[in-house]
N, C-alpha and C. Protein backbone atom coordinates (compact mmCIF):
# COMPACT_ATOMS: atom_id res chain seq x y z
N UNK A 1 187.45 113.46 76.83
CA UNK A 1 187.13 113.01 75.50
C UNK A 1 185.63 112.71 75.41
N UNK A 2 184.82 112.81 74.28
CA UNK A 2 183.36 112.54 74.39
C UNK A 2 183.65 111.73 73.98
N UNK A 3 182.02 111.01 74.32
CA UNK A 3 181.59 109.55 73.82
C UNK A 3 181.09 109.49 72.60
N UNK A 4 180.96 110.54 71.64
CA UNK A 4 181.51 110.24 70.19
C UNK A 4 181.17 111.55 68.95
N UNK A 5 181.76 111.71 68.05
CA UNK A 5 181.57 112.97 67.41
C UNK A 5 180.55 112.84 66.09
N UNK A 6 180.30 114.05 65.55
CA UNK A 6 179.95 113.90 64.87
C UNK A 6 179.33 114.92 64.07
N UNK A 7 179.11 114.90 63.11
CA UNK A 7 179.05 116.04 62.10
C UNK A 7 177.49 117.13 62.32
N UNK A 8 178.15 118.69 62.37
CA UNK A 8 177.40 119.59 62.95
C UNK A 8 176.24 119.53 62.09
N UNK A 9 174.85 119.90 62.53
CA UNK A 9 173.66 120.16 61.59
C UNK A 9 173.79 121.85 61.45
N UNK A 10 174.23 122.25 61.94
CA UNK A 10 173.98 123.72 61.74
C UNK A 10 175.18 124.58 60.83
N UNK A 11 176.72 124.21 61.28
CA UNK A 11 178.06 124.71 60.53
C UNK A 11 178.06 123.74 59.66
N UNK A 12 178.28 122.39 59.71
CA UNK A 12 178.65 121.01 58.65
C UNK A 12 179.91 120.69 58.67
N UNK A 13 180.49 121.50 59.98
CA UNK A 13 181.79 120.41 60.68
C UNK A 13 181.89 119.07 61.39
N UNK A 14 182.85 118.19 61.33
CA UNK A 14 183.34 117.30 61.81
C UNK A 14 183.60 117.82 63.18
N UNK A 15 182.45 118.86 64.33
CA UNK A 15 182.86 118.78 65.51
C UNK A 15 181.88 118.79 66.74
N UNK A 16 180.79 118.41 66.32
CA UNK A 16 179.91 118.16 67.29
C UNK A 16 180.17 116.78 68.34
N UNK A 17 180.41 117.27 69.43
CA UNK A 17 180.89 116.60 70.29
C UNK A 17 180.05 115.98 71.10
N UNK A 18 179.07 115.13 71.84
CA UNK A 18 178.49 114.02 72.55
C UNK A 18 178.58 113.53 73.78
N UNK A 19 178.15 114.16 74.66
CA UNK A 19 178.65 113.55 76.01
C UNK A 19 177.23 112.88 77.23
N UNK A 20 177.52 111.77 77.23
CA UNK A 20 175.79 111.07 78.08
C UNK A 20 176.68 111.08 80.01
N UNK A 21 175.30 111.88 80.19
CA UNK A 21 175.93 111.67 81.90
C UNK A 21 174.43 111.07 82.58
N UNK A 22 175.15 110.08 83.64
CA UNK A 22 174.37 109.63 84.08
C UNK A 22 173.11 109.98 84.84
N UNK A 23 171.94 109.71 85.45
CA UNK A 23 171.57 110.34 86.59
C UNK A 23 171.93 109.54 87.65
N UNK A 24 170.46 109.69 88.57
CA UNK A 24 171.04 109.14 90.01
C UNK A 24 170.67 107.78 90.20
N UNK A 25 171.14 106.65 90.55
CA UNK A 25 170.76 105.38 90.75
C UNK A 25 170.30 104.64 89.18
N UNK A 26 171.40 105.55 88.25
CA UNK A 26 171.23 104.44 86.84
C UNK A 26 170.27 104.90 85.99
N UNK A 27 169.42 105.89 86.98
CA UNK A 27 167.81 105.95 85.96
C UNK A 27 168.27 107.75 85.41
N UNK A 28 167.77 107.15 83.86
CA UNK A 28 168.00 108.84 83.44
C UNK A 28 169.36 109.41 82.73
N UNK A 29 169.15 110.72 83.28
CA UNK A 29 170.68 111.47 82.88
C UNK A 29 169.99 112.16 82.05
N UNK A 30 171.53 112.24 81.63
CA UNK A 30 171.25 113.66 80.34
C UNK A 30 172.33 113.57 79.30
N UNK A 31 172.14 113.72 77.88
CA UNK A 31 172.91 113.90 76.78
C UNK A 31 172.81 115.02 76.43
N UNK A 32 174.33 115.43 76.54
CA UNK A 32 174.89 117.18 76.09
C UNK A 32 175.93 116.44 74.89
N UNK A 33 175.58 117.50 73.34
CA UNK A 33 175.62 117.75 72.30
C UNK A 33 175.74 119.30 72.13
N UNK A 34 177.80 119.74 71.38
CA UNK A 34 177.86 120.45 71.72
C UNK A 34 178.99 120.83 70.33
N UNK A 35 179.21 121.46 69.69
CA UNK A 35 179.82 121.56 68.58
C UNK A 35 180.82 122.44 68.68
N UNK A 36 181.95 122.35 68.72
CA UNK A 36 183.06 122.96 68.76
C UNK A 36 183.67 123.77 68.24
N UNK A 37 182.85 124.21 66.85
CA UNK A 37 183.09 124.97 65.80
C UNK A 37 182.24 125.97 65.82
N UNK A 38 180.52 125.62 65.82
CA UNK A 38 180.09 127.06 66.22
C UNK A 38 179.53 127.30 67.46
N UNK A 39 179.42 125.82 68.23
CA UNK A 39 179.40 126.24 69.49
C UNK A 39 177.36 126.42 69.35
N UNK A 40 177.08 125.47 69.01
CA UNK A 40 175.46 124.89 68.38
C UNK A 40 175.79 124.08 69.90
N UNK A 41 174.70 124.14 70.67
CA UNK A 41 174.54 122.81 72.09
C UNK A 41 173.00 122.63 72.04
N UNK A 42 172.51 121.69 72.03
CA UNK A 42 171.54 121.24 72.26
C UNK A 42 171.86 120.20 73.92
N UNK A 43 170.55 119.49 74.02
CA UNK A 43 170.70 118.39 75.30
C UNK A 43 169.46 117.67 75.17
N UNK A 44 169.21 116.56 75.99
CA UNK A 44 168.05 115.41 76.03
C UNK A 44 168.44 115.02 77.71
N UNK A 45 167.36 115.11 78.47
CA UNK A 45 167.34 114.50 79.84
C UNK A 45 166.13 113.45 80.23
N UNK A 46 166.26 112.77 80.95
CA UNK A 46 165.42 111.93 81.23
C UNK A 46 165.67 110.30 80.61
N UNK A 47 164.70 109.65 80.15
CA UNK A 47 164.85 108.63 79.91
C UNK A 47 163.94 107.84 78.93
N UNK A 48 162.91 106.97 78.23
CA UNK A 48 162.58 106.52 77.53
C UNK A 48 160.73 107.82 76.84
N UNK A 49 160.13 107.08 77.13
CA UNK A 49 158.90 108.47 76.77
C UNK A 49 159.17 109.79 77.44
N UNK A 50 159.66 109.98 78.45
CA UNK A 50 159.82 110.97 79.31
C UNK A 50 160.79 111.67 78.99
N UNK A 51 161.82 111.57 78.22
CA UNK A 51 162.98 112.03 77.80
C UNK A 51 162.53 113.47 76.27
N UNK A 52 163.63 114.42 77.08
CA UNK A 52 163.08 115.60 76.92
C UNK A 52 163.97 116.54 76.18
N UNK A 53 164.06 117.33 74.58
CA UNK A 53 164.87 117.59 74.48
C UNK A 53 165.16 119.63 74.70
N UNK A 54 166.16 119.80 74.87
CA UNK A 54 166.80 121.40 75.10
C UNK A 54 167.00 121.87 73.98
N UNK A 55 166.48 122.60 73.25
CA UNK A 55 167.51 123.74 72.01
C UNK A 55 166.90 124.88 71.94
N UNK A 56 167.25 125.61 72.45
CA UNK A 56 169.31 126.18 72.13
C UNK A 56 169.14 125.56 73.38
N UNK A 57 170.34 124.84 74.52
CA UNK A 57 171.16 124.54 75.49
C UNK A 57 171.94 125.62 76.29
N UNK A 58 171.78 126.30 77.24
CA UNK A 58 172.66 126.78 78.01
C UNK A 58 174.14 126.28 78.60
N UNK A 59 174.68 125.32 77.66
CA UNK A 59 176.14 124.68 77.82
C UNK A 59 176.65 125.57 78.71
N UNK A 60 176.98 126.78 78.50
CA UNK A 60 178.10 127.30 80.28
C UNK A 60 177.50 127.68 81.00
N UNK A 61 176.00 127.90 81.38
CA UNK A 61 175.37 128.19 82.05
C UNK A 61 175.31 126.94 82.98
N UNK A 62 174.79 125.29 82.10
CA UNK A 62 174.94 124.58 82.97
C UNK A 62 176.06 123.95 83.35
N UNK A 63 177.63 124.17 82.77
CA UNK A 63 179.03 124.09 83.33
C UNK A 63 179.19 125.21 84.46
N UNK A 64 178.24 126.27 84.90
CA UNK A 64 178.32 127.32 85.92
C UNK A 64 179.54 128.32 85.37
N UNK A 65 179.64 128.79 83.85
CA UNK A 65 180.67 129.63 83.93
C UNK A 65 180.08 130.82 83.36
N UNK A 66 180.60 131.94 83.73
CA UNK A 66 179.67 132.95 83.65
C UNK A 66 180.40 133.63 82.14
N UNK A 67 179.66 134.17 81.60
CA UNK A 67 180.06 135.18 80.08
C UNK A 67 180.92 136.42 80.61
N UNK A 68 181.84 136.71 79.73
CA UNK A 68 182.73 137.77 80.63
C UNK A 68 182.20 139.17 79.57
């Protein structure tokens, strides 16, 4: 389940989905933003000034699944 949804900027569905993962020792991470409808992913890594954002997002690239 993500940590919270919310309405696509690109389709204008109710399915952009939200997920914050941590990094290592608390500091950091990364927020993957990922829409279920058209499948829009963006991301943000890092942390306060340093924090960095992705668009377009390689979502299965960085889940490691390959395009068939």
């Amino acid at each position: 389940m993500a940590d919270r949804v919310q309405i696509c900027e690109k389709c204008d569905a109710y399915a952009e989905e939200t997920w914050s993962l941590k990094g290592g020792q608390g500091m950091g991470g990364r927020d993957i933003c990922a829409c279920m409808n058209c499948g829009r992913a963006h991301s943000w890594k890092g942390s306060g000034n340093g924090r960095v954002m992705e668009e377009p997002f390689d979502l299965m690239g960085f889940l490691g699944i390959q395009a068939s």
